[in-house]
Protein backbone atom coordinates (compact mmCIF):
# COMPACT_ATOMS: atom_id res chain seq x y z
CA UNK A 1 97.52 40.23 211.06
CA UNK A 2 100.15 40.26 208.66
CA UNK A 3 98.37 38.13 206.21
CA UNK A 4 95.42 39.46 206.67
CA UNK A 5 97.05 43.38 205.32
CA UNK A 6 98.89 41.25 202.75
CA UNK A 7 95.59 39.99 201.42
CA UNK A 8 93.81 43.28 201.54
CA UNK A 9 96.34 44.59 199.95
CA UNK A 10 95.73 42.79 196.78
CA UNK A 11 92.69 43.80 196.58
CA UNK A 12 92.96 45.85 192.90
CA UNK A 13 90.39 48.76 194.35
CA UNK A 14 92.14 49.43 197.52
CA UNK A 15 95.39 49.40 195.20
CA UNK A 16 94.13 51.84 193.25
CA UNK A 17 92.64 54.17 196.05
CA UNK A 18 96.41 53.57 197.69
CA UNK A 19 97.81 55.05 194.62
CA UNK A 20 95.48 58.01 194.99
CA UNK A 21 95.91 58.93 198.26
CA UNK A 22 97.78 62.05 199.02
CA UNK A 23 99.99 60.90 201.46
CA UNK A 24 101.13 57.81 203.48
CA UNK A 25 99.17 58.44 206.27
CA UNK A 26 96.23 58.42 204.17
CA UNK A 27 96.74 55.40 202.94
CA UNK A 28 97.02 53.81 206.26
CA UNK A 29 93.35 55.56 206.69
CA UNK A 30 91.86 53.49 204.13
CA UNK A 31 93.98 49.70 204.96
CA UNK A 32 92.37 50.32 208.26
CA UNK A 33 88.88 51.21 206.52
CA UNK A 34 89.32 48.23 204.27
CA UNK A 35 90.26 46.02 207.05
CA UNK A 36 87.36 47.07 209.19
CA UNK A 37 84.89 46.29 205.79
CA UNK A 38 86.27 42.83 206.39
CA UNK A 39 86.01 42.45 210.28
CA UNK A 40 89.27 43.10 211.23
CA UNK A 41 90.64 45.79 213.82
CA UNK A 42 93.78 47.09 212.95
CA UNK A 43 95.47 50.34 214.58
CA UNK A 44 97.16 52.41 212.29
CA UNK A 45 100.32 51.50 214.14
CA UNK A 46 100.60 47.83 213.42
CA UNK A 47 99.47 48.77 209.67
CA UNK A 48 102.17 50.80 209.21
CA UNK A 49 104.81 48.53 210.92
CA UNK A 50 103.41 45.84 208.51
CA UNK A 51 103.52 48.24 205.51
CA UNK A 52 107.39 48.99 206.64
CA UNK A 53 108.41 45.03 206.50
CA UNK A 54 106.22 44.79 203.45
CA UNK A 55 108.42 47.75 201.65
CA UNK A 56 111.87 46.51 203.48
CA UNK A 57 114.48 46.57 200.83
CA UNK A 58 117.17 43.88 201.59
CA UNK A 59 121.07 45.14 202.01
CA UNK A 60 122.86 44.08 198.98
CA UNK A 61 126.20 42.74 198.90
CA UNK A 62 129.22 44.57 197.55
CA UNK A 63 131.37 42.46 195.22
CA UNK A 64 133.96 42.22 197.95
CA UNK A 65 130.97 40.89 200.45
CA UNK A 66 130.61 38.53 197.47
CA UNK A 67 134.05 37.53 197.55
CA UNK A 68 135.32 36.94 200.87
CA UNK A 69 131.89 34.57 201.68
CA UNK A 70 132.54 32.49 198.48
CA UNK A 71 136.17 32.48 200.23
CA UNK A 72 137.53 34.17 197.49
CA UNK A 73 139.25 37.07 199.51
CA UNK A 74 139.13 38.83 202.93
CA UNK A 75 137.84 42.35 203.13
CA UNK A 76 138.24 44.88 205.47
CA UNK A 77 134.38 44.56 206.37
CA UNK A 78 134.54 40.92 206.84
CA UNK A 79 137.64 40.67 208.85
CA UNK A 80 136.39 43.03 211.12
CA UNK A 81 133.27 41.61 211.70
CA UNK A 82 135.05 37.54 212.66
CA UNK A 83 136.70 36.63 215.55
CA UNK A 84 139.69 35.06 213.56
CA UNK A 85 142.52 37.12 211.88
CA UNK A 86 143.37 36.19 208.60
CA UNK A 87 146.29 36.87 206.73
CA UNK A 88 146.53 37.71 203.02
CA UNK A 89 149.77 36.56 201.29
């Protein structure tokens, strides 16, 4: 299912209609409608879940994140989160 959104959704048309659309759940409207034009039955539930991975930003690191895993120092964040206690000299 999740290629099959994926590939509807580069479709330049439906892209475009997308764009139009007044609001999200619109757009949902017509993936569905699109996906039905091609033989596929989506709910507007599992096009939306796909549409939230799709649009999933990924966490950055901070430079301190950066740091500590390149072993470069140990943050607060990181030496909370491991089971061994480091000590900084």
């Amino acid at each position: 299912m999740f290629n099959q959104i994926k590939a509807l959704l580069s479709d330049s048309q439906l892209q475009q209609q997308i764009m139009k659309s007044a609001n999200p759940t619109e757009s949902i409207k017509l993936i569905v409608k699109a996906g039905v034009a091609k033989g596929y039955n989506f709910s507007k539930e599992s096009v939306s879940q796909v549409l939230t991975t799709l649009t999933m930003q990924p966490n950055e690191l901070t430079e301190e994140d950066l740091l500590a895993v390149s072993g470069g120092s140990c943050g607060p964040r990181t030496c909370e989160l491991s089971s061994k206690v480091y000590v900084e000299n």
